[in-house]
PDB file of N, CA and C in Angstrom:
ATOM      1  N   UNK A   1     -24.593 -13.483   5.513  1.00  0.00           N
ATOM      2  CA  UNK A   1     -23.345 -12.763   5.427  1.00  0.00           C
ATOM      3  C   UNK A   1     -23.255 -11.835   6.623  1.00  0.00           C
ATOM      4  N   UNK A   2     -22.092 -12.140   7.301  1.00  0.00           N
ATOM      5  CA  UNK A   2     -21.748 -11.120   8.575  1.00  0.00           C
ATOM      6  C   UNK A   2     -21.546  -9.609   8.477  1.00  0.00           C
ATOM      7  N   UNK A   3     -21.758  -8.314   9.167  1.00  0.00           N
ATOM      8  CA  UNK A   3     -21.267  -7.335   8.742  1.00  0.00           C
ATOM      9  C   UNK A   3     -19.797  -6.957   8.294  1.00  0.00           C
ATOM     10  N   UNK A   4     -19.637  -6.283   7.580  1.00  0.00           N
ATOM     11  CA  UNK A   4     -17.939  -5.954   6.756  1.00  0.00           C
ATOM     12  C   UNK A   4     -17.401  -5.217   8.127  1.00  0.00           C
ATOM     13  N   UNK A   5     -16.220  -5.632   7.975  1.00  0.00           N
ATOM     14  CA  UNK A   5     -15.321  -5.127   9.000  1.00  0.00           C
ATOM     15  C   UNK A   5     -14.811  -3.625   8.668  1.00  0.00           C
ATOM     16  N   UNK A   6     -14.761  -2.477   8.843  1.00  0.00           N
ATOM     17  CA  UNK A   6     -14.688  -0.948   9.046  1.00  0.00           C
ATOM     18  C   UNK A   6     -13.621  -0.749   9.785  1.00  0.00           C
ATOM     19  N   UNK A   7     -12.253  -0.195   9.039  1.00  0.00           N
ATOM     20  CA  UNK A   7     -11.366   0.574   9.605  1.00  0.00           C
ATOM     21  C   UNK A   7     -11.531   1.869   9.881  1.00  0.00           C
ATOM     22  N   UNK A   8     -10.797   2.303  10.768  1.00  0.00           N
ATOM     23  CA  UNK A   8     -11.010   3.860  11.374  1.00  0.00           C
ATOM     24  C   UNK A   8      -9.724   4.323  11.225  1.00  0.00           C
ATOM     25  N   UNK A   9      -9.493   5.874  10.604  1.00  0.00           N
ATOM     26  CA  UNK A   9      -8.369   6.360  10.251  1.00  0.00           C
ATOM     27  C   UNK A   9      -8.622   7.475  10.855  1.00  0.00           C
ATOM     28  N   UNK A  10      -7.156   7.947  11.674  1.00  0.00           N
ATOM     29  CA  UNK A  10      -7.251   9.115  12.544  1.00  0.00           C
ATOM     30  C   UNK A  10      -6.951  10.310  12.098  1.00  0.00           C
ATOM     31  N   UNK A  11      -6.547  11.324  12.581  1.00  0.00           N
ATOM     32  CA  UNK A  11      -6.216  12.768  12.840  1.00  0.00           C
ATOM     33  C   UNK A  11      -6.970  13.621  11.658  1.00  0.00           C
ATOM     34  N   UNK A  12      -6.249  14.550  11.218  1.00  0.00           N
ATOM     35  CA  UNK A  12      -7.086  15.782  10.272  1.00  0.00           C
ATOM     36  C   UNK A  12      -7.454  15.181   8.654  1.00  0.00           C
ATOM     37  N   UNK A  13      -8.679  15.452   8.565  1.00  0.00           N
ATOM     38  CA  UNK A  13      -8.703  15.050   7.191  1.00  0.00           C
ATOM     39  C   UNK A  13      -9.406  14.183   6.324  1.00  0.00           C
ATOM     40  N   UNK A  14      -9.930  13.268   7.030  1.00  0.00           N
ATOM     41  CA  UNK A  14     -10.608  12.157   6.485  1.00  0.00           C
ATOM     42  C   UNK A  14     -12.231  12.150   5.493  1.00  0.00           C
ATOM     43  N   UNK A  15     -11.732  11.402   4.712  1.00  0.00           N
ATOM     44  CA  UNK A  15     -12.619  11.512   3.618  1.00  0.00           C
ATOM     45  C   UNK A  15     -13.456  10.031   3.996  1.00  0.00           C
ATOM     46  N   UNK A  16     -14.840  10.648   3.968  1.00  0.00           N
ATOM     47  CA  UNK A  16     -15.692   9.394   4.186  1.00  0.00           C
ATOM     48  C   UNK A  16     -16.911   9.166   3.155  1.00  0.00           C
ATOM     49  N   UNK A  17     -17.313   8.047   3.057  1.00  0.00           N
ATOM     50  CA  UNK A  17     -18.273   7.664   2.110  1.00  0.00           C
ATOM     51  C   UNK A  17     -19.750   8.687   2.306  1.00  0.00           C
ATOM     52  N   UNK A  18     -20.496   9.108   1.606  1.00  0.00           N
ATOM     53  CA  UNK A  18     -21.383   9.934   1.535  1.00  0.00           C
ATOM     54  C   UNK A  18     -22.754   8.976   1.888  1.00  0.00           C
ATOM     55  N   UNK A  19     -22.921   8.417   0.730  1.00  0.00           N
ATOM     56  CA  UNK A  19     -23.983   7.280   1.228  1.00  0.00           C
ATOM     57  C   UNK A  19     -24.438   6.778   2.679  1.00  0.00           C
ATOM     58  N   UNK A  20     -23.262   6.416   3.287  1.00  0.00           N
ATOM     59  CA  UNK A  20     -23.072   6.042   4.678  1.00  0.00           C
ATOM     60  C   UNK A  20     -23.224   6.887   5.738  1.00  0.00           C
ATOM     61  N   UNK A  21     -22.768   8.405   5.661  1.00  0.00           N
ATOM     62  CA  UNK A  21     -23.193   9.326   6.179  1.00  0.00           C
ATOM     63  C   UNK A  21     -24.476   9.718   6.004  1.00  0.00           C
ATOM     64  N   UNK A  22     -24.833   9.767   5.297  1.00  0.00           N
ATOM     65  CA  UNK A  22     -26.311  10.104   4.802  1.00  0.00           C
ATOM     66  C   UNK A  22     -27.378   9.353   6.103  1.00  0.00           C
ATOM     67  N   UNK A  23     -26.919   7.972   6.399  1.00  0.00           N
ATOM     68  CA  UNK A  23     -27.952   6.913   7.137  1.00  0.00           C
ATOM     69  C   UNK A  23     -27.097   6.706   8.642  1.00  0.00           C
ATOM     70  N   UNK A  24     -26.330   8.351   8.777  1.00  0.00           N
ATOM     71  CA  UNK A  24     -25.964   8.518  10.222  1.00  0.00           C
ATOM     72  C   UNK A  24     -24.714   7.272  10.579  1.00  0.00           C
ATOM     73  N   UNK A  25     -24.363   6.737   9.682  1.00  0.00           N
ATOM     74  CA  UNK A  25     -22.679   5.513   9.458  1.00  0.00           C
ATOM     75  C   UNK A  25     -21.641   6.636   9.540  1.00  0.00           C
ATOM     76  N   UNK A  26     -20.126   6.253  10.054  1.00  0.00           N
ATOM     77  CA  UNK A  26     -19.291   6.872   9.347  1.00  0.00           C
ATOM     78  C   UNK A  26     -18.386   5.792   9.128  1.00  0.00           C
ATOM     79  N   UNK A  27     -18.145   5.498   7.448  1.00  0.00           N
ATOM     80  CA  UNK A  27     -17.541   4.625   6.698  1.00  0.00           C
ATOM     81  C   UNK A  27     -16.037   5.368   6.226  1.00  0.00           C
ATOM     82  N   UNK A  28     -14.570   5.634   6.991  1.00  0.00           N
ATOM     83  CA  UNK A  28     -13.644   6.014   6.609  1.00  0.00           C
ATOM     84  C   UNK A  28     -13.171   5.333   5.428  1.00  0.00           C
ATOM     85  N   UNK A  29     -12.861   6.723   4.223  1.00  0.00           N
ATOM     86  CA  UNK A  29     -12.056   5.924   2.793  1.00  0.00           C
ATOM     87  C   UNK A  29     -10.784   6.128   3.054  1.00  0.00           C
ATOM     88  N   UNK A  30     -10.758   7.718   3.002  1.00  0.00           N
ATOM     89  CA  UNK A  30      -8.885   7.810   2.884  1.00  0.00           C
ATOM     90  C   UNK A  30      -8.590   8.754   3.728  1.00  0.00           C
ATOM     91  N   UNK A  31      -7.148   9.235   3.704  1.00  0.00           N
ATOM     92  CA  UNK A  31      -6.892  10.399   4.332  1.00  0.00           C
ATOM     93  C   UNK A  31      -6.519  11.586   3.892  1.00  0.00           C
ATOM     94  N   UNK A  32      -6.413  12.233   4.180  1.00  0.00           N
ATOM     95  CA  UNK A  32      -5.718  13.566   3.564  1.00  0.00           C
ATOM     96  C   UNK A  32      -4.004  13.525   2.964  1.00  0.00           C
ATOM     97  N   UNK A  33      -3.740  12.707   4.359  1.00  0.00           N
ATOM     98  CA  UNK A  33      -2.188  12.534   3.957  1.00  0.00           C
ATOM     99  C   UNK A  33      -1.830  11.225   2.860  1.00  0.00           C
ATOM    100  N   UNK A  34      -3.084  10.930   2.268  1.00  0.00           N
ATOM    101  CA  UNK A  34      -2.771   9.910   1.373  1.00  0.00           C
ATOM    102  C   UNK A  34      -2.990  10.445  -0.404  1.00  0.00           C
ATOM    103  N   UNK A  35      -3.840  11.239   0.014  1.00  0.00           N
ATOM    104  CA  UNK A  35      -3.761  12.126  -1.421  1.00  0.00           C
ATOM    105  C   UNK A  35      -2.818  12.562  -2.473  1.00  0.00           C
ATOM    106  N   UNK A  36      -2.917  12.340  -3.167  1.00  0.00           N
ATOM    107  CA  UNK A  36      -1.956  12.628  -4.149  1.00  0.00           C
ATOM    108  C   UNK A  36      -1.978  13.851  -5.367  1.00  0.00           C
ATOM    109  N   UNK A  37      -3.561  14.193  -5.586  1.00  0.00           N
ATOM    110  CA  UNK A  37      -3.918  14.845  -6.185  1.00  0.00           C
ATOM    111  C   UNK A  37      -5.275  15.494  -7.020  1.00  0.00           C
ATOM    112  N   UNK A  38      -5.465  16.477  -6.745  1.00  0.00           N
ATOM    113  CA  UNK A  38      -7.175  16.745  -7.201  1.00  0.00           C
ATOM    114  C   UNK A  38      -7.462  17.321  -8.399  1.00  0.00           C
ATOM    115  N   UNK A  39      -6.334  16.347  -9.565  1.00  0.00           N
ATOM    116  CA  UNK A  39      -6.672  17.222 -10.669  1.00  0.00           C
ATOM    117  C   UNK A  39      -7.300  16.210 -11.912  1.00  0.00           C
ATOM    118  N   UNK A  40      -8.245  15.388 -11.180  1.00  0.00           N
ATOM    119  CA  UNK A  40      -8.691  14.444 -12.043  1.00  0.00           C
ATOM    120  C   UNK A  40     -10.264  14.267 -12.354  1.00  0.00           C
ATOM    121  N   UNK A  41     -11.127  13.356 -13.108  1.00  0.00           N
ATOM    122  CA  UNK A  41     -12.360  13.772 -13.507  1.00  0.00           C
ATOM    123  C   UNK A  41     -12.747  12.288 -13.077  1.00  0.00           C
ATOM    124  N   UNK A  42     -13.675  11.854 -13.227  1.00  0.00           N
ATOM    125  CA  UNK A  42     -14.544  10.781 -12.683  1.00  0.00           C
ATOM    126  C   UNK A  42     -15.967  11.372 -13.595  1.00  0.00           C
ATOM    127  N   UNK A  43     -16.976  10.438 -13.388  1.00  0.00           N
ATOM    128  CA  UNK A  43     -18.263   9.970 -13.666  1.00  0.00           C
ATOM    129  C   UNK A  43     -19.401  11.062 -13.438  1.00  0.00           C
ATOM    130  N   UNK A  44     -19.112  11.651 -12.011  1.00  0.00           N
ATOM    131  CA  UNK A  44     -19.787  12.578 -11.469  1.00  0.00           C
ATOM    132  C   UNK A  44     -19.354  13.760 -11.452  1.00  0.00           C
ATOM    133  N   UNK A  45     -18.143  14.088 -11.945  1.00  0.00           N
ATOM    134  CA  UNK A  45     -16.954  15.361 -12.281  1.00  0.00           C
ATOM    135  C   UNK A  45     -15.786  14.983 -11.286  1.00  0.00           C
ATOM    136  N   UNK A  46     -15.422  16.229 -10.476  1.00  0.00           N
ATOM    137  CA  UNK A  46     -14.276  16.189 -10.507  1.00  0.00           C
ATOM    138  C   UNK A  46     -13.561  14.873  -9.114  1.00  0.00           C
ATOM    139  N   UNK A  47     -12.598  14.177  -8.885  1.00  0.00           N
ATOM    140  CA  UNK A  47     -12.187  13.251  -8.571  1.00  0.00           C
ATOM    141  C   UNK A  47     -10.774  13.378  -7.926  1.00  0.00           C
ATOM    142  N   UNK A  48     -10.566  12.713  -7.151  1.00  0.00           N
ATOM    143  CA  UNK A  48      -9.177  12.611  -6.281  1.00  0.00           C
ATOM    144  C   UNK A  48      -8.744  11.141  -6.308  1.00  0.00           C
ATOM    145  N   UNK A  49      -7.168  11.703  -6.774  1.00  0.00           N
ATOM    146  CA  UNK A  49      -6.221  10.635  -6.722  1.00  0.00           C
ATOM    147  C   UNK A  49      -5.545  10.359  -5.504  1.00  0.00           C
ATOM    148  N   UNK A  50      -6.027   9.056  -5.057  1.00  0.00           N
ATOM    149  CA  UNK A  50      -4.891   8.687  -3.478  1.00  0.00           C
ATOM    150  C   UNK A  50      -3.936   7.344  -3.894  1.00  0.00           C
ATOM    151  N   UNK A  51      -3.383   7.565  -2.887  1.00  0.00           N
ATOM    152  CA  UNK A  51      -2.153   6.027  -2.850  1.00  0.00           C
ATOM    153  C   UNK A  51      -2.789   5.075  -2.257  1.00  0.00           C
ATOM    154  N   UNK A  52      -3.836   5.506  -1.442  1.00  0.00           N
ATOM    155  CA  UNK A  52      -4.612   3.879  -0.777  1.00  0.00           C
ATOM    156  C   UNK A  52      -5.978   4.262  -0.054  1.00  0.00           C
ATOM    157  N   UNK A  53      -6.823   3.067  -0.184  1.00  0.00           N
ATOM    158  CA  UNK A  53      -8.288   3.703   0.274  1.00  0.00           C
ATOM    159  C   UNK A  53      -8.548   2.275   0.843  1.00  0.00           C
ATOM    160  N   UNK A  54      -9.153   2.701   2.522  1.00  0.00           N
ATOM    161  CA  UNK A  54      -9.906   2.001   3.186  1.00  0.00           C
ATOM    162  C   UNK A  54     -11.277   1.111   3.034  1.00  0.00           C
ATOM    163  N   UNK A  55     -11.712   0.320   3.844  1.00  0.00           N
ATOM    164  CA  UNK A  55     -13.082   0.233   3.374  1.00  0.00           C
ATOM    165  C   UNK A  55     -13.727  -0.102   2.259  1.00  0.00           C
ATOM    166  N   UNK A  56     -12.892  -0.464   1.206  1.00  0.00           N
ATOM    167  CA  UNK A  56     -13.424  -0.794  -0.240  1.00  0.00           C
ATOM    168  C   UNK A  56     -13.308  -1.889  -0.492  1.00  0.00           C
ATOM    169  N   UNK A  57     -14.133  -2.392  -1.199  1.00  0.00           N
ATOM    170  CA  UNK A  57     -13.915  -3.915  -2.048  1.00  0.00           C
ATOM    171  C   UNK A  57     -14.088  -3.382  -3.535  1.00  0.00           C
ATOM    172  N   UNK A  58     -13.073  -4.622  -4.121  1.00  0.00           N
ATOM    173  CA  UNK A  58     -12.747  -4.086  -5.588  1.00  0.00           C
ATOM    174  C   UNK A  58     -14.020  -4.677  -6.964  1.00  0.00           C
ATOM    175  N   UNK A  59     -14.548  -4.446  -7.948  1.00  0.00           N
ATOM    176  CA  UNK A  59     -15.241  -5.318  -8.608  1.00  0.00           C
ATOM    177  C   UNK A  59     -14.579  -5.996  -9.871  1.00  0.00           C
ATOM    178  N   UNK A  60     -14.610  -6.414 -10.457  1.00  0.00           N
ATOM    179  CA  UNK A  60     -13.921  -7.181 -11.707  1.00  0.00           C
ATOM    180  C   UNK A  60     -13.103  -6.214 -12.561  1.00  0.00           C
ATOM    181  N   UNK A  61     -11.595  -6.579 -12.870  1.00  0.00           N
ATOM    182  CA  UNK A  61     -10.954  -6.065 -13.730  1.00  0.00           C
ATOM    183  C   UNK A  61     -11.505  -6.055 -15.140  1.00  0.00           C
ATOM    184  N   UNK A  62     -11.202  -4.732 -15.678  1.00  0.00           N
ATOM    185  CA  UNK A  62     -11.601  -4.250 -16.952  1.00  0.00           C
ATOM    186  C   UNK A  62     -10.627  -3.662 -17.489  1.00  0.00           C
ATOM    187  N   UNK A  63     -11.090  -3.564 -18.947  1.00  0.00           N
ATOM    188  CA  UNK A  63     -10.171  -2.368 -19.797  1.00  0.00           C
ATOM    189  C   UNK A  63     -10.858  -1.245 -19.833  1.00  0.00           C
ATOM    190  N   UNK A  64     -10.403   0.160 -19.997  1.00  0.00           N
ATOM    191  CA  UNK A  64     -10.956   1.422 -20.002  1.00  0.00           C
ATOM    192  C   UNK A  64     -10.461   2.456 -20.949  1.00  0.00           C
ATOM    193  N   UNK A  65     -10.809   2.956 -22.099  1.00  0.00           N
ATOM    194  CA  UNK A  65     -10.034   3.923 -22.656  1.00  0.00           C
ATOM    195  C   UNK A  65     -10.662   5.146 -22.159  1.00  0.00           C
ATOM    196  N   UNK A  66      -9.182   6.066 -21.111  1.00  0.00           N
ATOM    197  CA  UNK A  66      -9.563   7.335 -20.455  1.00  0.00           C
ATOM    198  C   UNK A  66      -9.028   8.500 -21.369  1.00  0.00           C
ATOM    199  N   UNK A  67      -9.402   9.510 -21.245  1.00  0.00           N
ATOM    200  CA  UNK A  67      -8.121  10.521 -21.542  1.00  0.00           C
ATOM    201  C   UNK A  67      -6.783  10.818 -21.876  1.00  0.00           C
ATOM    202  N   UNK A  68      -6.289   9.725 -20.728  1.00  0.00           N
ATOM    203  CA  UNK A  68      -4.622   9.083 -20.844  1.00  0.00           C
ATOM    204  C   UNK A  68      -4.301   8.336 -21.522  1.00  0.00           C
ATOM    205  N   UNK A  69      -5.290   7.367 -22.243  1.00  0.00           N
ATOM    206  CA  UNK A  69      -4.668   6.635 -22.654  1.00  0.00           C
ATOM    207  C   UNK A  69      -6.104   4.900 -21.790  1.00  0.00           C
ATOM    208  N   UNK A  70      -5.294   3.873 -23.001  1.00  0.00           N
ATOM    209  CA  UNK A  70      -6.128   3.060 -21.778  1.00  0.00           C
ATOM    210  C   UNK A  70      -5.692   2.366 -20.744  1.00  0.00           C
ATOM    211  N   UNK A  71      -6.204   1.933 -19.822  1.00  0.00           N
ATOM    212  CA  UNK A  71      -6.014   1.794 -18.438  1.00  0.00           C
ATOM    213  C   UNK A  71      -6.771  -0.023 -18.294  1.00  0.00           C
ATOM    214  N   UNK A  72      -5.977  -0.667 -16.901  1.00  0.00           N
ATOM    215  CA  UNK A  72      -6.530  -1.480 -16.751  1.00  0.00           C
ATOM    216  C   UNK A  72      -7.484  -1.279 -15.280  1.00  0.00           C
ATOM    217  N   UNK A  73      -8.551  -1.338 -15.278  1.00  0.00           N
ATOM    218  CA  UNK A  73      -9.043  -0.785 -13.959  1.00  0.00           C
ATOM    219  C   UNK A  73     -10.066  -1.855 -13.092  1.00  0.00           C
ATOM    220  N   UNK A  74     -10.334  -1.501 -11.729  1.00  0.00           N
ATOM    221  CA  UNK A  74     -11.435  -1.948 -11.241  1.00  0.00           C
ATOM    222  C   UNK A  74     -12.383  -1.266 -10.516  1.00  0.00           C
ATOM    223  N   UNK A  75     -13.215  -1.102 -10.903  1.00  0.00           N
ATOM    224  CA  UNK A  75     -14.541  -0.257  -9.763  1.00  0.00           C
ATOM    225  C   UNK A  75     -14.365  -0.404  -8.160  1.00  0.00           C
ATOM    226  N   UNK A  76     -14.513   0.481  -7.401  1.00  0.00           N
ATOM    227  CA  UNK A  76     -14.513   0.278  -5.794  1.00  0.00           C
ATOM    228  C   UNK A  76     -15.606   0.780  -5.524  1.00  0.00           C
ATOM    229  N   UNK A  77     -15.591  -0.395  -4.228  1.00  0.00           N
ATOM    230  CA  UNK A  77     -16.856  -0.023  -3.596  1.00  0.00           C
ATOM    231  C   UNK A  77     -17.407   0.152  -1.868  1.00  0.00           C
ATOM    232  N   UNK A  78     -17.734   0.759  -1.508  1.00  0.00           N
ATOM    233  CA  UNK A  78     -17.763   0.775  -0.058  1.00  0.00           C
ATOM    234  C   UNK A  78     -18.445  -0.620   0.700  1.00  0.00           C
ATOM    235  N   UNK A  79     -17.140  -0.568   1.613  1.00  0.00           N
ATOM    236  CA  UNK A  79     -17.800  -1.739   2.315  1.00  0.00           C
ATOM    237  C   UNK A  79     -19.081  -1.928   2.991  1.00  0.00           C
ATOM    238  N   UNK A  80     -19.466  -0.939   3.498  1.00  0.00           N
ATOM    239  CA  UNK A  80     -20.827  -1.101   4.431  1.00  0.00           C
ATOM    240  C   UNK A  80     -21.915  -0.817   3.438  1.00  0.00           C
ATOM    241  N   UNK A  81     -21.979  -0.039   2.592  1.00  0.00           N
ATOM    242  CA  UNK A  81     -23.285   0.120   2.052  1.00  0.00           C
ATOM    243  C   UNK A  81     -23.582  -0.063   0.276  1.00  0.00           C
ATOM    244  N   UNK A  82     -21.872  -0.202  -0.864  1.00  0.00           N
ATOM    245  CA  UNK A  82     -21.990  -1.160  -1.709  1.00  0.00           C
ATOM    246  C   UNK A  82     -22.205  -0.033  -2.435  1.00  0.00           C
ATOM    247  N   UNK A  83     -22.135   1.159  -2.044  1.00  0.00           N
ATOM    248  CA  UNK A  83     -22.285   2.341  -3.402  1.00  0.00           C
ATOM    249  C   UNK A  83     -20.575   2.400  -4.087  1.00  0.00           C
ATOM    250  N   UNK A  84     -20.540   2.288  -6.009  1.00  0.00           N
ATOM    251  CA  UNK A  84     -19.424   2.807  -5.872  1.00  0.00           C
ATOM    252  C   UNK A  84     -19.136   4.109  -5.871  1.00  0.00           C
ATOM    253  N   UNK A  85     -17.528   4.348  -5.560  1.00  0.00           N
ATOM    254  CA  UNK A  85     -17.299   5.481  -5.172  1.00  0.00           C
ATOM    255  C   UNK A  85     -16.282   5.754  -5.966  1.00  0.00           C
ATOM    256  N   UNK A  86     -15.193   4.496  -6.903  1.00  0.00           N
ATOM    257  CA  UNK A  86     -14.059   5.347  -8.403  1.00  0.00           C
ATOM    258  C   UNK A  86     -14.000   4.026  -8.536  1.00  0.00           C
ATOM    259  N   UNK A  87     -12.498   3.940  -8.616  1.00  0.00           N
ATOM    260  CA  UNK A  87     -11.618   3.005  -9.032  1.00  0.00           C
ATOM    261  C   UNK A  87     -10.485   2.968  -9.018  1.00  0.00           C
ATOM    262  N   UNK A  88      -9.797   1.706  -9.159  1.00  0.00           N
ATOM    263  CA  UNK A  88      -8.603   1.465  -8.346  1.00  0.00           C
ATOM    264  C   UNK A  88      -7.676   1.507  -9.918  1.00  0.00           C
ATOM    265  N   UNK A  89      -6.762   1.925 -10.227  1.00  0.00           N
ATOM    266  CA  UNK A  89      -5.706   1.363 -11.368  1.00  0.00           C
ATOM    267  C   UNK A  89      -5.003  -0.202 -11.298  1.00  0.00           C
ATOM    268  N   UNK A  90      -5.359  -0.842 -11.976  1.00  0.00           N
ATOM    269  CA  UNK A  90      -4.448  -2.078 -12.188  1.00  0.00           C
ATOM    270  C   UNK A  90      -3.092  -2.030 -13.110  1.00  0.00           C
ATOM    271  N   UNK A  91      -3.326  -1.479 -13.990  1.00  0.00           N
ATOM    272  CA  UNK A  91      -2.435  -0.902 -15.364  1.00  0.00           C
ATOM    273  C   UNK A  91      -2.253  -0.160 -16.098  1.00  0.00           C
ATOM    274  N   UNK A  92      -1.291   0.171 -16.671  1.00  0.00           N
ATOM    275  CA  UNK A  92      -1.463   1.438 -17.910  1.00  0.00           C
ATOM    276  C   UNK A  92      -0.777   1.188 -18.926  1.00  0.00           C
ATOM    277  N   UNK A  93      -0.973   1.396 -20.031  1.00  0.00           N
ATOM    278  CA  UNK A  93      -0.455   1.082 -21.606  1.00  0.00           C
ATOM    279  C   UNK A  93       0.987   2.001 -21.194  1.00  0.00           C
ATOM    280  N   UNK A  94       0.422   3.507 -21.329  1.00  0.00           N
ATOM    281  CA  UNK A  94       1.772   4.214 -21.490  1.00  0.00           C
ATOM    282  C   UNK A  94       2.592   4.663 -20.196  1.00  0.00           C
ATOM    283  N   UNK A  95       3.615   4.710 -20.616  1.00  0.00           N
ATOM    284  CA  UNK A  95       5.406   4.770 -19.546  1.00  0.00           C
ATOM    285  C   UNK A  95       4.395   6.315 -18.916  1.00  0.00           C
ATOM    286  N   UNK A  96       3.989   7.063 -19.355  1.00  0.00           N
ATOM    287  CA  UNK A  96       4.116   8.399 -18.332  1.00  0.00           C
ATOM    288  C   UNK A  96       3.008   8.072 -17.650  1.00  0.00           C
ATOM    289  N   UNK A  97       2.142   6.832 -17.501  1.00  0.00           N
ATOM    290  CA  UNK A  97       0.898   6.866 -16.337  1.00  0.00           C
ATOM    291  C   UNK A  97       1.125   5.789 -15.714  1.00  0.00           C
ATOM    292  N   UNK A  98       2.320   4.851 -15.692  1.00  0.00           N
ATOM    293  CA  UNK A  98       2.431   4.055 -15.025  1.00  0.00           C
ATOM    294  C   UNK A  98       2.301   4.675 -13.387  1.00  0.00           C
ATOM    295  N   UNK A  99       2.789   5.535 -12.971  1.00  0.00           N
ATOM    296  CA  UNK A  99       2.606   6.458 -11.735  1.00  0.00           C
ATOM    297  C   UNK A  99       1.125   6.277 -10.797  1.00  0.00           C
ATOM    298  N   UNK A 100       0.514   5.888 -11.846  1.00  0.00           N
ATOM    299  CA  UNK A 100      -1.428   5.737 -11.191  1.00  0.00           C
ATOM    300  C   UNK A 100      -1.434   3.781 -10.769  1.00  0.00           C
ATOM    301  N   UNK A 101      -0.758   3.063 -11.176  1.00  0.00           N
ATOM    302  CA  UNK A 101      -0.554   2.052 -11.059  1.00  0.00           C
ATOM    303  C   UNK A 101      -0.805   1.853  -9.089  1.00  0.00           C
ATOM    304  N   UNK A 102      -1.998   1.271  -8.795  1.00  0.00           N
ATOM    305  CA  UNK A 102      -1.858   0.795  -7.760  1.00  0.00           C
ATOM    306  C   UNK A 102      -2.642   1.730  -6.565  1.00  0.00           C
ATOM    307  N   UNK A 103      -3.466   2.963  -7.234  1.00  0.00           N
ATOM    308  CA  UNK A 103      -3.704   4.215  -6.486  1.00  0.00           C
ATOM    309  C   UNK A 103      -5.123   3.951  -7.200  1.00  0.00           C
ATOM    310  N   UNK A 104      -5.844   5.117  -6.250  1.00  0.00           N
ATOM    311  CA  UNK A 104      -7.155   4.788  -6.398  1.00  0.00           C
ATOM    312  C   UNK A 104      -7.608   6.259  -6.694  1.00  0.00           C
ATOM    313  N   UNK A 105      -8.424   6.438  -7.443  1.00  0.00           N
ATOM    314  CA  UNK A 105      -9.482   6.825  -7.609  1.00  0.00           C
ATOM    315  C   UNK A 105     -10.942   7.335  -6.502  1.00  0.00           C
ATOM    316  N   UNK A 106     -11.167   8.700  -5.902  1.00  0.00           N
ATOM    317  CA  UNK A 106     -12.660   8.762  -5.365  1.00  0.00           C
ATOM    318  C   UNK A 106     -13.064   9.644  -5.900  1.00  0.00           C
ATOM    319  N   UNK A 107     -14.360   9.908  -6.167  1.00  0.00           N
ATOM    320  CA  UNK A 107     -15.361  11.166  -7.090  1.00  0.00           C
ATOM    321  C   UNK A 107     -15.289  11.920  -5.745  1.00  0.00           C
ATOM    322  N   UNK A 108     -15.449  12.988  -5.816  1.00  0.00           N
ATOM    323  CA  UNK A 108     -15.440  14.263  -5.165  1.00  0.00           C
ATOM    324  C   UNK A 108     -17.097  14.004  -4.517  1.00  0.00           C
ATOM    325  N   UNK A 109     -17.814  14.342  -5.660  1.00  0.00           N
ATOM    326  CA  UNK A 109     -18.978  14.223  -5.169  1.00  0.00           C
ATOM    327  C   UNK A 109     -19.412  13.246  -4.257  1.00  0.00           C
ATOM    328  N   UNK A 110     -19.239  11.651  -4.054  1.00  0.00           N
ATOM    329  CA  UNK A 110     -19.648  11.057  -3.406  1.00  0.00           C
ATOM    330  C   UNK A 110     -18.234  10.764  -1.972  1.00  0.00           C
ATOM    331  N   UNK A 111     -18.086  11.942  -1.618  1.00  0.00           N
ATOM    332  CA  UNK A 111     -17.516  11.878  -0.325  1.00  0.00           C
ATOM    333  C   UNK A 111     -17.570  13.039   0.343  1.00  0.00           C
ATOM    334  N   UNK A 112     -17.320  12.707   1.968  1.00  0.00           N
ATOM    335  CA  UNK A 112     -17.966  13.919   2.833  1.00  0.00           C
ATOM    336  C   UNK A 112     -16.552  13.712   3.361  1.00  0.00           C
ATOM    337  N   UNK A 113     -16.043  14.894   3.355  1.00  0.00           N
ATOM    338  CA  UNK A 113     -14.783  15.724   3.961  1.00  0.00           C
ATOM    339  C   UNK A 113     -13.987  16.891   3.346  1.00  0.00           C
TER     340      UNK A 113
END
């Protein structure tokens, strides 16, 4: 298997994979201007909602009962080094979370920016 191909996202802001930094990589996820919101929880605590994230491959759709309600979701994962880092929304049962539909998910903790 060839190495994964790595986009680079410019100007102020960028949120990058931790793992990858750690072993001197810099693996760009998202941006600042893609954020949507930091008022969410994840695995490791607290978590950020974006509209789109770089660098990830998705793992098998699932069902999830969150907080909201349940969700159809998939795990993401960094391209270069395969740690995950949230998850992506596929679906939502109820009319007021359809809004997460299509946006991703990163844990706070496992990103450097």
């Amino acid at each position: 298997m060839g190495r994964a191909f790595v986009d680079s996202l410019s100007g102020e802001g960028i949120y990058s994979c931790l793992s990858c930094d750690a072993s001197a990589e810099v693996t760009h996820l998202a941006s600042r201007a893609a954020l949507v919101s930091t008022a969410f929880r994840g695995v490791t605590g607290k978590a950020f909602l974006f509209d789109r994230a770089v660098n990830t491959f998705r793992g098998p759709e699932r069902s999830e009962l969150m907080s909201t309600g349940v969700h159809t979701i998939r795990d993401i994962y960094c391209n270069r080094c395969s740690m995950r880092l949230g998850w992506r929304y596929e679906a939502a049962q109820e009319e007021s979370q359809q809004y997460k539909v299509g946006k991703v998910i990163l844990e706070k903790a496992l990103l450097v920016g």
